[in-house]
PDB file of N, CA and C in Angstrom:
ATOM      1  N   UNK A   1     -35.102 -42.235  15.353  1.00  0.00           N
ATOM      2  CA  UNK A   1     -34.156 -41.288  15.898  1.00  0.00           C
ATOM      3  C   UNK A   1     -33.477 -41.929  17.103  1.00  0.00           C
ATOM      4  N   UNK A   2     -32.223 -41.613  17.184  1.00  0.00           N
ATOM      5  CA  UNK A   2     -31.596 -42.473  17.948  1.00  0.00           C
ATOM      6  C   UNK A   2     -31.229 -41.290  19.053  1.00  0.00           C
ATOM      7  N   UNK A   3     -31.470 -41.550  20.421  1.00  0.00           N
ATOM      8  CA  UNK A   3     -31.382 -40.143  21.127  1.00  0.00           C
ATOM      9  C   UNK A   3     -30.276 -40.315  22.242  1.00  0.00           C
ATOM     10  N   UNK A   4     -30.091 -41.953  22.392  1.00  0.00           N
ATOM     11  CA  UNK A   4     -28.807 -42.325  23.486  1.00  0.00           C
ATOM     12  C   UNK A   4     -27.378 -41.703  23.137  1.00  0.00           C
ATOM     13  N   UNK A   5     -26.697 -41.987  24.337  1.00  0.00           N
ATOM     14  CA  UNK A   5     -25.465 -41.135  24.186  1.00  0.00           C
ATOM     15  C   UNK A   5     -24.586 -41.995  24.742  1.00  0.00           C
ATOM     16  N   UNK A   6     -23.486 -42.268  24.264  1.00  0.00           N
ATOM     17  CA  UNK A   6     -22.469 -42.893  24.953  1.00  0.00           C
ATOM     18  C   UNK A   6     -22.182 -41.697  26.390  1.00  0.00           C
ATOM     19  N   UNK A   7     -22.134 -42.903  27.220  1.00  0.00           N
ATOM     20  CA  UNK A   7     -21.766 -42.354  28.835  1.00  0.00           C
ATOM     21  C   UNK A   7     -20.700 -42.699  29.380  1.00  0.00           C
ATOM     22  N   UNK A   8     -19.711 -42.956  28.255  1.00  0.00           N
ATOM     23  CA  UNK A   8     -18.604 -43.894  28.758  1.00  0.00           C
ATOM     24  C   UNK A   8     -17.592 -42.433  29.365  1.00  0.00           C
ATOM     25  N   UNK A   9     -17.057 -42.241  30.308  1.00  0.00           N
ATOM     26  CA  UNK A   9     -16.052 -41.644  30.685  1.00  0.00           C
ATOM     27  C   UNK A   9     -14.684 -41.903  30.764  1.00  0.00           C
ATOM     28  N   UNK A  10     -14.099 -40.995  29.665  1.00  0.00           N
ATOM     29  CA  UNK A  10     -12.546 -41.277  29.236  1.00  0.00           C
ATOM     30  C   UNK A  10     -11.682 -40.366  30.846  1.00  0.00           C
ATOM     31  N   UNK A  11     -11.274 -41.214  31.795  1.00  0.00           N
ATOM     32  CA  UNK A  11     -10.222 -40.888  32.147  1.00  0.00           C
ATOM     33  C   UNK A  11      -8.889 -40.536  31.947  1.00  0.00           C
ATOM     34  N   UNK A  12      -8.407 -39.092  32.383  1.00  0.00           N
ATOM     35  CA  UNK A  12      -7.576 -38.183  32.098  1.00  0.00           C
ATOM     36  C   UNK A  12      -6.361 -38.527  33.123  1.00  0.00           C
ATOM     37  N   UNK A  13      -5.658 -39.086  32.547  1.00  0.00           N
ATOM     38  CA  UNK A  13      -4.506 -39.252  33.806  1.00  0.00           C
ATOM     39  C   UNK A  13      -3.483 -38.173  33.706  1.00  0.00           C
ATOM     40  N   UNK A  14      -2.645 -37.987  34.738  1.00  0.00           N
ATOM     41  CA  UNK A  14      -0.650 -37.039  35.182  1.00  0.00           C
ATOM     42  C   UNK A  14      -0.055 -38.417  34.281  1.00  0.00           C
ATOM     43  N   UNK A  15       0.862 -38.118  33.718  1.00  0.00           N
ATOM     44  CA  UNK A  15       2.127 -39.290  33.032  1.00  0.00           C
ATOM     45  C   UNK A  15       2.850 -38.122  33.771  1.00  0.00           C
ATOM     46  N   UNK A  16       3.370 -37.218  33.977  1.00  0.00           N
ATOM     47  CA  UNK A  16       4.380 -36.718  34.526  1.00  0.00           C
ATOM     48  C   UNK A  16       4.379 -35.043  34.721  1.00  0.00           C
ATOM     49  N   UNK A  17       5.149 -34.564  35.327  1.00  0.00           N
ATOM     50  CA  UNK A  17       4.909 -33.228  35.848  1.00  0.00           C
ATOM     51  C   UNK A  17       6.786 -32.730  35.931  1.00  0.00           C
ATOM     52  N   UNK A  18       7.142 -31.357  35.452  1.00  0.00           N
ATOM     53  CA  UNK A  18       7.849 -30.387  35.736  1.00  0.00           C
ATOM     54  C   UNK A  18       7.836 -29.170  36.032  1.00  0.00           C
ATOM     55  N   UNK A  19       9.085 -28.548  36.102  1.00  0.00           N
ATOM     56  CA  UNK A  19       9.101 -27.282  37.359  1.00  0.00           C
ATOM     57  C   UNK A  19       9.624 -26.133  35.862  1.00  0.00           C
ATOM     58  N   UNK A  20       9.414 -25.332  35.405  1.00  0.00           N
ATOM     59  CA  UNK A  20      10.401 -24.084  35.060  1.00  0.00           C
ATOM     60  C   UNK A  20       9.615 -22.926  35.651  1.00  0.00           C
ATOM     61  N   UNK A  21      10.802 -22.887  36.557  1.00  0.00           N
ATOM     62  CA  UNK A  21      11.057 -21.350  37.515  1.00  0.00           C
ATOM     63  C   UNK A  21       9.461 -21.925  38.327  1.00  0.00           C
ATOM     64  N   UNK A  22       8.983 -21.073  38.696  1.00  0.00           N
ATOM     65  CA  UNK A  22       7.565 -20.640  39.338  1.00  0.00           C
ATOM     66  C   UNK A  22       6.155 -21.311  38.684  1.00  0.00           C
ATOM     67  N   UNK A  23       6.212 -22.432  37.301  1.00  0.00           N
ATOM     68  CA  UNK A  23       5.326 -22.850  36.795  1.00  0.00           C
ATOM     69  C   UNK A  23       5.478 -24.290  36.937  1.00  0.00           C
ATOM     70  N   UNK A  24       4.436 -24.625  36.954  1.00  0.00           N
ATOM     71  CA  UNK A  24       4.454 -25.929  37.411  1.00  0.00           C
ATOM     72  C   UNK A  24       3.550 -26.806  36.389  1.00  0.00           C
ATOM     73  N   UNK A  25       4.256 -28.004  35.216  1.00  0.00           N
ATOM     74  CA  UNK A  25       3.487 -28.141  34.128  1.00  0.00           C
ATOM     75  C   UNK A  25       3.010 -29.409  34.062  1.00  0.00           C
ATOM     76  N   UNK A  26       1.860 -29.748  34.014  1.00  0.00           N
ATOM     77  CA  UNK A  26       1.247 -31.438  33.970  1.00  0.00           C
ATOM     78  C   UNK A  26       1.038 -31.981  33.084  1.00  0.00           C
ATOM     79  N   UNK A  27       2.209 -32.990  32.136  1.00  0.00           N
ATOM     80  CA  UNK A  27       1.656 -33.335  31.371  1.00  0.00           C
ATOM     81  C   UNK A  27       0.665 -34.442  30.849  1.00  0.00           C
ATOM     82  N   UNK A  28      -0.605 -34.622  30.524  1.00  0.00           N
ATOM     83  CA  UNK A  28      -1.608 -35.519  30.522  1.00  0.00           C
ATOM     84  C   UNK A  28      -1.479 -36.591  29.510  1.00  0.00           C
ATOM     85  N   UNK A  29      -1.819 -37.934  30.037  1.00  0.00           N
ATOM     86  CA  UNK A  29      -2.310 -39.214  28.858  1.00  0.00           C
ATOM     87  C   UNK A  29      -3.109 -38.860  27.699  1.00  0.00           C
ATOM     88  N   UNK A  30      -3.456 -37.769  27.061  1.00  0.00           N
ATOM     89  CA  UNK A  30      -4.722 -37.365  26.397  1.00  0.00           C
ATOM     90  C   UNK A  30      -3.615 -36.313  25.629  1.00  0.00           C
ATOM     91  N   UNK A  31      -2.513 -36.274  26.038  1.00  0.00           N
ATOM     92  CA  UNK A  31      -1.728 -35.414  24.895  1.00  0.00           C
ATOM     93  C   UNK A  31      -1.334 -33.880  25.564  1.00  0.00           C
ATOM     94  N   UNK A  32      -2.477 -33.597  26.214  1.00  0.00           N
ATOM     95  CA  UNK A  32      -2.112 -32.128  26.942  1.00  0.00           C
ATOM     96  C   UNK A  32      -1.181 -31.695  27.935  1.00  0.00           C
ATOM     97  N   UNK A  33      -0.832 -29.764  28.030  1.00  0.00           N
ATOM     98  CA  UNK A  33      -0.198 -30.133  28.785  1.00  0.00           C
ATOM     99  C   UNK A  33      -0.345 -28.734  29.633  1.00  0.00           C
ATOM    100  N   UNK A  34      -0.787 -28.941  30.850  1.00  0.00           N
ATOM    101  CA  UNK A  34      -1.796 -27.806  31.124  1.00  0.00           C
ATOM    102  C   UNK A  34       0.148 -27.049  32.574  1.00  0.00           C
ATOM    103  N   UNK A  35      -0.040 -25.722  32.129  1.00  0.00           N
ATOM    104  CA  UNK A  35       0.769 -24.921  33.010  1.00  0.00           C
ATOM    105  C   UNK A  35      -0.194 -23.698  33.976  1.00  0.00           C
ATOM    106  N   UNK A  36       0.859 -24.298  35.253  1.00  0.00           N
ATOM    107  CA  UNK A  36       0.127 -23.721  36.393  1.00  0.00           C
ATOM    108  C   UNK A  36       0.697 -22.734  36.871  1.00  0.00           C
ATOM    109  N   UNK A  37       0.958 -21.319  36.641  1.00  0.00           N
ATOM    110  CA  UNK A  37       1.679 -20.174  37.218  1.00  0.00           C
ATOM    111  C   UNK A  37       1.060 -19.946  38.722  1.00  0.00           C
ATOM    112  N   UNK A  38       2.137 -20.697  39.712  1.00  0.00           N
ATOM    113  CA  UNK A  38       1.837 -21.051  40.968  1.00  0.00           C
ATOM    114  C   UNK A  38       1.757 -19.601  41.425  1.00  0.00           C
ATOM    115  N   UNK A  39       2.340 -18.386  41.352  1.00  0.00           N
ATOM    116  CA  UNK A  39       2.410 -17.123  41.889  1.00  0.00           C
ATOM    117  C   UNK A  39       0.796 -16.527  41.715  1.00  0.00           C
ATOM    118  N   UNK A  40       0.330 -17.133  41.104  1.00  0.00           N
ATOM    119  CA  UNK A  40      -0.958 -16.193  40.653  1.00  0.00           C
ATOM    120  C   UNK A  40      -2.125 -17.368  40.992  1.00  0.00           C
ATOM    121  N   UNK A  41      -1.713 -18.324  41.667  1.00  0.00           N
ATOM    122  CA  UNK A  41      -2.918 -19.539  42.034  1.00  0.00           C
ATOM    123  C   UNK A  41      -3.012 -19.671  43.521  1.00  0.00           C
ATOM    124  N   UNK A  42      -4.064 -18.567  44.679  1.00  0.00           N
ATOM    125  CA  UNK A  42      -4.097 -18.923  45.984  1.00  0.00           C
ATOM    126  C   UNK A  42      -3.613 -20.046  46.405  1.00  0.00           C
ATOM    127  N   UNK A  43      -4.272 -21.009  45.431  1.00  0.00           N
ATOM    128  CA  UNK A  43      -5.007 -21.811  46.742  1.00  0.00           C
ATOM    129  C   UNK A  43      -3.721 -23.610  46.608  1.00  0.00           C
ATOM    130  N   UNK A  44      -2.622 -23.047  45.435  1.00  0.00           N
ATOM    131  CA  UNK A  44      -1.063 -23.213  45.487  1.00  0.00           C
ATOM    132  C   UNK A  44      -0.475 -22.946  45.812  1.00  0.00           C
ATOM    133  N   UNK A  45      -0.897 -21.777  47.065  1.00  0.00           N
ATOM    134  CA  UNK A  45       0.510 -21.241  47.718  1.00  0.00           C
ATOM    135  C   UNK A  45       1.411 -21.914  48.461  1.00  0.00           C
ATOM    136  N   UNK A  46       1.113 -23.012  48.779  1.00  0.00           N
ATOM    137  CA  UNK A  46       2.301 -24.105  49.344  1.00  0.00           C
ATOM    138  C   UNK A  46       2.900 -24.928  48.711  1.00  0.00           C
ATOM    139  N   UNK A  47       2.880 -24.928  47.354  1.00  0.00           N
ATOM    140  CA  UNK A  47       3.518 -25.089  46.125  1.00  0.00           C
ATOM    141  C   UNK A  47       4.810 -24.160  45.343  1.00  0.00           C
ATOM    142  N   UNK A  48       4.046 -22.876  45.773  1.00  0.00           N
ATOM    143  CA  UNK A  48       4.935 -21.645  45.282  1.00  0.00           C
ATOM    144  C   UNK A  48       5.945 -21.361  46.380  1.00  0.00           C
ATOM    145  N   UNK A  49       5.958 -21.576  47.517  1.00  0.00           N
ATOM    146  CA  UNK A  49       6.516 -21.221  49.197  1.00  0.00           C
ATOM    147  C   UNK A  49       7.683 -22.260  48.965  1.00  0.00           C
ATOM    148  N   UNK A  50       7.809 -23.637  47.941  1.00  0.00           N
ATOM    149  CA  UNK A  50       8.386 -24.864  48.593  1.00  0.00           C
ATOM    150  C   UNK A  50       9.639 -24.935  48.050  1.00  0.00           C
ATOM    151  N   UNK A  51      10.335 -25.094  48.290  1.00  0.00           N
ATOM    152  CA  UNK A  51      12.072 -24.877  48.037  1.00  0.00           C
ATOM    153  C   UNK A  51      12.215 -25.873  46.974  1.00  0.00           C
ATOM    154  N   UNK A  52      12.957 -25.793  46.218  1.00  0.00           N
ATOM    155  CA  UNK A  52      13.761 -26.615  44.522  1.00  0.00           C
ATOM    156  C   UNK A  52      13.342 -27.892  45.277  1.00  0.00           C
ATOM    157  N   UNK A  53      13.863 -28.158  46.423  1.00  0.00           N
ATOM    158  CA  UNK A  53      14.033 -29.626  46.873  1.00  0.00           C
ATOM    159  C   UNK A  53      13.098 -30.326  47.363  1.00  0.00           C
ATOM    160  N   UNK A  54      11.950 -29.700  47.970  1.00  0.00           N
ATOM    161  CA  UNK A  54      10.712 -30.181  47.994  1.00  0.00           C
ATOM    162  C   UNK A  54       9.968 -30.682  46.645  1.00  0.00           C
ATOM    163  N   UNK A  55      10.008 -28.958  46.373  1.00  0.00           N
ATOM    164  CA  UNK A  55       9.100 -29.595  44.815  1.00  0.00           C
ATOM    165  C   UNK A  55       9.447 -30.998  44.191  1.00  0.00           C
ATOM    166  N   UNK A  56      11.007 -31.359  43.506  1.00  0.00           N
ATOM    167  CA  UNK A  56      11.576 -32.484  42.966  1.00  0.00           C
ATOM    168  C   UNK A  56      10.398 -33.897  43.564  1.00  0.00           C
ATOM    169  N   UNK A  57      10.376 -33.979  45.125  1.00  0.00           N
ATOM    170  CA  UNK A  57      10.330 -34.639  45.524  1.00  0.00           C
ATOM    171  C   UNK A  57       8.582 -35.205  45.434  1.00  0.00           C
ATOM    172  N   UNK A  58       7.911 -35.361  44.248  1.00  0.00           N
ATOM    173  CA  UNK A  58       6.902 -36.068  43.993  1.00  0.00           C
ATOM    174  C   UNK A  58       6.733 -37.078  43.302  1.00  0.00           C
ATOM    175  N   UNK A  59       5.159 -37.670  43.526  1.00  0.00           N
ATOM    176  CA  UNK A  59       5.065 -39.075  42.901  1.00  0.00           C
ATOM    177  C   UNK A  59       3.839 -39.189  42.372  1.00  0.00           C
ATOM    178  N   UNK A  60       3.514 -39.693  41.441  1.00  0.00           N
ATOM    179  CA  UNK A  60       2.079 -39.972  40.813  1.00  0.00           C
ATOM    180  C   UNK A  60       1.419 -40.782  41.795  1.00  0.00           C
ATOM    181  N   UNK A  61       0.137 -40.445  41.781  1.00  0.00           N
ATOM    182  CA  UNK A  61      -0.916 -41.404  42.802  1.00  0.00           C
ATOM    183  C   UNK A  61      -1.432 -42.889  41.539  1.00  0.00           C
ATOM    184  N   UNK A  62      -1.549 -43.648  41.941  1.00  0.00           N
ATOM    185  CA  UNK A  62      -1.905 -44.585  40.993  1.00  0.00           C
ATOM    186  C   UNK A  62      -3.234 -44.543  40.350  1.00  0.00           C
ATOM    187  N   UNK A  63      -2.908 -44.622  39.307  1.00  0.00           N
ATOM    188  CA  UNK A  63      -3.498 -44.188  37.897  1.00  0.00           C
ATOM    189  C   UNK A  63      -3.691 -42.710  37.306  1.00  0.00           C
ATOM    190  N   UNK A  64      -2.305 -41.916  37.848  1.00  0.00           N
ATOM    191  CA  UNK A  64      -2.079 -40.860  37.697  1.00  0.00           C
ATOM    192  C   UNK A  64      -3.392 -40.033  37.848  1.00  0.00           C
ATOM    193  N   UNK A  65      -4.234 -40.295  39.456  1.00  0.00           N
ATOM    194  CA  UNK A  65      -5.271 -39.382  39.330  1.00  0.00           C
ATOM    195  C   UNK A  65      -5.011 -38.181  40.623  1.00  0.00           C
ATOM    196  N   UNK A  66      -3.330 -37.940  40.738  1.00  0.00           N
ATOM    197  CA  UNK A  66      -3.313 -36.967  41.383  1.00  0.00           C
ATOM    198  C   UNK A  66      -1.762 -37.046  41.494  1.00  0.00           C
ATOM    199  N   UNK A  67      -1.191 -35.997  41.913  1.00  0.00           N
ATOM    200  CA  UNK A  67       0.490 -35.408  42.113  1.00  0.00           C
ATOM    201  C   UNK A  67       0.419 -35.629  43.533  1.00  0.00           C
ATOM    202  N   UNK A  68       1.654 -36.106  44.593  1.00  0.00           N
ATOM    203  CA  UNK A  68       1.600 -36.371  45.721  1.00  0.00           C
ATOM    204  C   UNK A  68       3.317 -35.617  46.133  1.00  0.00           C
ATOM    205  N   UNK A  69       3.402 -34.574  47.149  1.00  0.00           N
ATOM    206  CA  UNK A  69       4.252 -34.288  47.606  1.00  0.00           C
ATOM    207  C   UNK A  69       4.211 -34.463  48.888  1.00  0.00           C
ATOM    208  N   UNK A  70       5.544 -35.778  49.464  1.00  0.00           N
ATOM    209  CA  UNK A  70       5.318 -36.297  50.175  1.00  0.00           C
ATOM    210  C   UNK A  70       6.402 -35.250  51.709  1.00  0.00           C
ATOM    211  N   UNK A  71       7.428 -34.743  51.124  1.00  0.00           N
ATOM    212  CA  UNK A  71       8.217 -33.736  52.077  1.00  0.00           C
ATOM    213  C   UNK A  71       7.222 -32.449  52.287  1.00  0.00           C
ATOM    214  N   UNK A  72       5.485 -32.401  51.581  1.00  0.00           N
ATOM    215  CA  UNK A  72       5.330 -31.318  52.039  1.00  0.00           C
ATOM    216  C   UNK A  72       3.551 -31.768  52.632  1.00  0.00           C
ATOM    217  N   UNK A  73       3.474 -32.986  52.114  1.00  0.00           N
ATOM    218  CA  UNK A  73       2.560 -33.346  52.673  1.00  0.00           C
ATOM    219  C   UNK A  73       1.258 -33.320  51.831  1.00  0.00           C
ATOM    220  N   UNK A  74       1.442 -33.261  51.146  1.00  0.00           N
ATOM    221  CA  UNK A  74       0.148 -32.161  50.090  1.00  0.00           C
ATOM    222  C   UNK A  74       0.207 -32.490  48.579  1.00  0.00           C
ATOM    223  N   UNK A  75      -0.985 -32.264  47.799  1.00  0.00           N
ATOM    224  CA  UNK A  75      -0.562 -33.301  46.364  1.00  0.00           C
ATOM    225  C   UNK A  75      -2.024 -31.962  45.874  1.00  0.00           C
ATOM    226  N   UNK A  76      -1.952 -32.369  44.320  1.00  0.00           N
ATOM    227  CA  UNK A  76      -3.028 -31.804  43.632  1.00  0.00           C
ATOM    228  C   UNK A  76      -3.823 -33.110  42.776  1.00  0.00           C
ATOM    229  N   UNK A  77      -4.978 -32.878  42.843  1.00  0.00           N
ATOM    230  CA  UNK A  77      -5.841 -33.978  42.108  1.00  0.00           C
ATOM    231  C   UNK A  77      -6.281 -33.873  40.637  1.00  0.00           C
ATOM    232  N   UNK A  78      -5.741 -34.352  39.849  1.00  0.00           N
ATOM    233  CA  UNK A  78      -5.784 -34.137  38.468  1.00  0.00           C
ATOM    234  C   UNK A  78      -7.195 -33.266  38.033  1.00  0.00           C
ATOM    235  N   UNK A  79      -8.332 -34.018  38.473  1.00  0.00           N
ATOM    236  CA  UNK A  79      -9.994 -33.534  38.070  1.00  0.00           C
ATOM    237  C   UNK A  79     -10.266 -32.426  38.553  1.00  0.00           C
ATOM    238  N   UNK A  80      -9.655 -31.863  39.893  1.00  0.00           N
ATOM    239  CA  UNK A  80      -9.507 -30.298  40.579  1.00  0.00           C
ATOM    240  C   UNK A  80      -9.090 -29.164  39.910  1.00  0.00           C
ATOM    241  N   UNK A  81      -8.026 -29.786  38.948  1.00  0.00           N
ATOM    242  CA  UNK A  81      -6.881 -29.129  38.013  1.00  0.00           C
ATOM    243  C   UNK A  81      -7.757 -28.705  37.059  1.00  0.00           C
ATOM    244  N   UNK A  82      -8.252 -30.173  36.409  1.00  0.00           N
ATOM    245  CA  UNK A  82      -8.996 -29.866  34.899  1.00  0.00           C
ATOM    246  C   UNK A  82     -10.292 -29.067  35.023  1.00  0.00           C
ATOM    247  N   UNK A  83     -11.066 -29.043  36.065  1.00  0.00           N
ATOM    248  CA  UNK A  83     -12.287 -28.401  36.326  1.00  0.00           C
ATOM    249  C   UNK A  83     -12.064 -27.167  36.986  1.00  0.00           C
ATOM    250  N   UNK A  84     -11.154 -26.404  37.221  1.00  0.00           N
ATOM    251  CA  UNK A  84     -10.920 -25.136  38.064  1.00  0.00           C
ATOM    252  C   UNK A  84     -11.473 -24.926  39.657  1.00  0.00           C
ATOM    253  N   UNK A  85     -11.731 -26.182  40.304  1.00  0.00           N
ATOM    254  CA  UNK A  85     -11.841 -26.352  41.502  1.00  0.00           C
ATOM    255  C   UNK A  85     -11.271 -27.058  42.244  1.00  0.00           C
ATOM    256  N   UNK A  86     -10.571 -25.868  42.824  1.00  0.00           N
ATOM    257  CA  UNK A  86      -9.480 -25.751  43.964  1.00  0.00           C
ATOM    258  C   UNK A  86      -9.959 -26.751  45.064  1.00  0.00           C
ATOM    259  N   UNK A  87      -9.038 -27.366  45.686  1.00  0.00           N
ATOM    260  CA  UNK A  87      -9.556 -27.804  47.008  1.00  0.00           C
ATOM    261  C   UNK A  87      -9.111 -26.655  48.170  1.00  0.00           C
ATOM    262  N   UNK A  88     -10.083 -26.724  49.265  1.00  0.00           N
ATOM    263  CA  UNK A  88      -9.742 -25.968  49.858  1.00  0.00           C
ATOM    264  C   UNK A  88      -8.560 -26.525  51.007  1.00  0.00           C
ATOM    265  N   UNK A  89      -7.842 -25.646  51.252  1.00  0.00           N
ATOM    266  CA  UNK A  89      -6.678 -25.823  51.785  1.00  0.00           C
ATOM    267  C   UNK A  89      -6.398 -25.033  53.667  1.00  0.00           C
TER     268      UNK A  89
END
């Protein structure tokens, strides 16, 4: 009986992220594409607060393991996203 397990961990990267209206959508290396209805997510409220022209203004962290908004100072971390834990803010 063979009881080992592969332990290899497939990293989930951001390839890119958009805005429609109030949602904010990430789409992942793994095919997915997870939407964030910023109005109804606390602990995004400086996401939802940030004017057309802020938002635009992000960049992938290298190896897409997080969103970086640099006019607001503040970014989301991909693994925070996928696991439902918020950082606190």
């Amino acid at each position: 009986m063979n009881t080992s397990h592969d332990k290899t961990v497939q990293h989930v990267a951001a390839t890119r992220i958009y805005f429609d209206n109030d949602t904010l959508a990430i789409v992942l290396s793994d095919g997915r594409e997870l939407l964030l209805h910023l109005g109804q997510i606390n602990w995004l409220s400086w996401l939802y607060e940030a004017t057309p022209e802020q938002r635009v203004d992000w960049s992938l962290e290298p190896d897409g393991f997080a969103v970086y908004w640099k006019a607001l100072d503040d970014g989301i971390e991909i693994d925070h996203v996928l696991s439902l834990h918020p950082i606190d803010h």
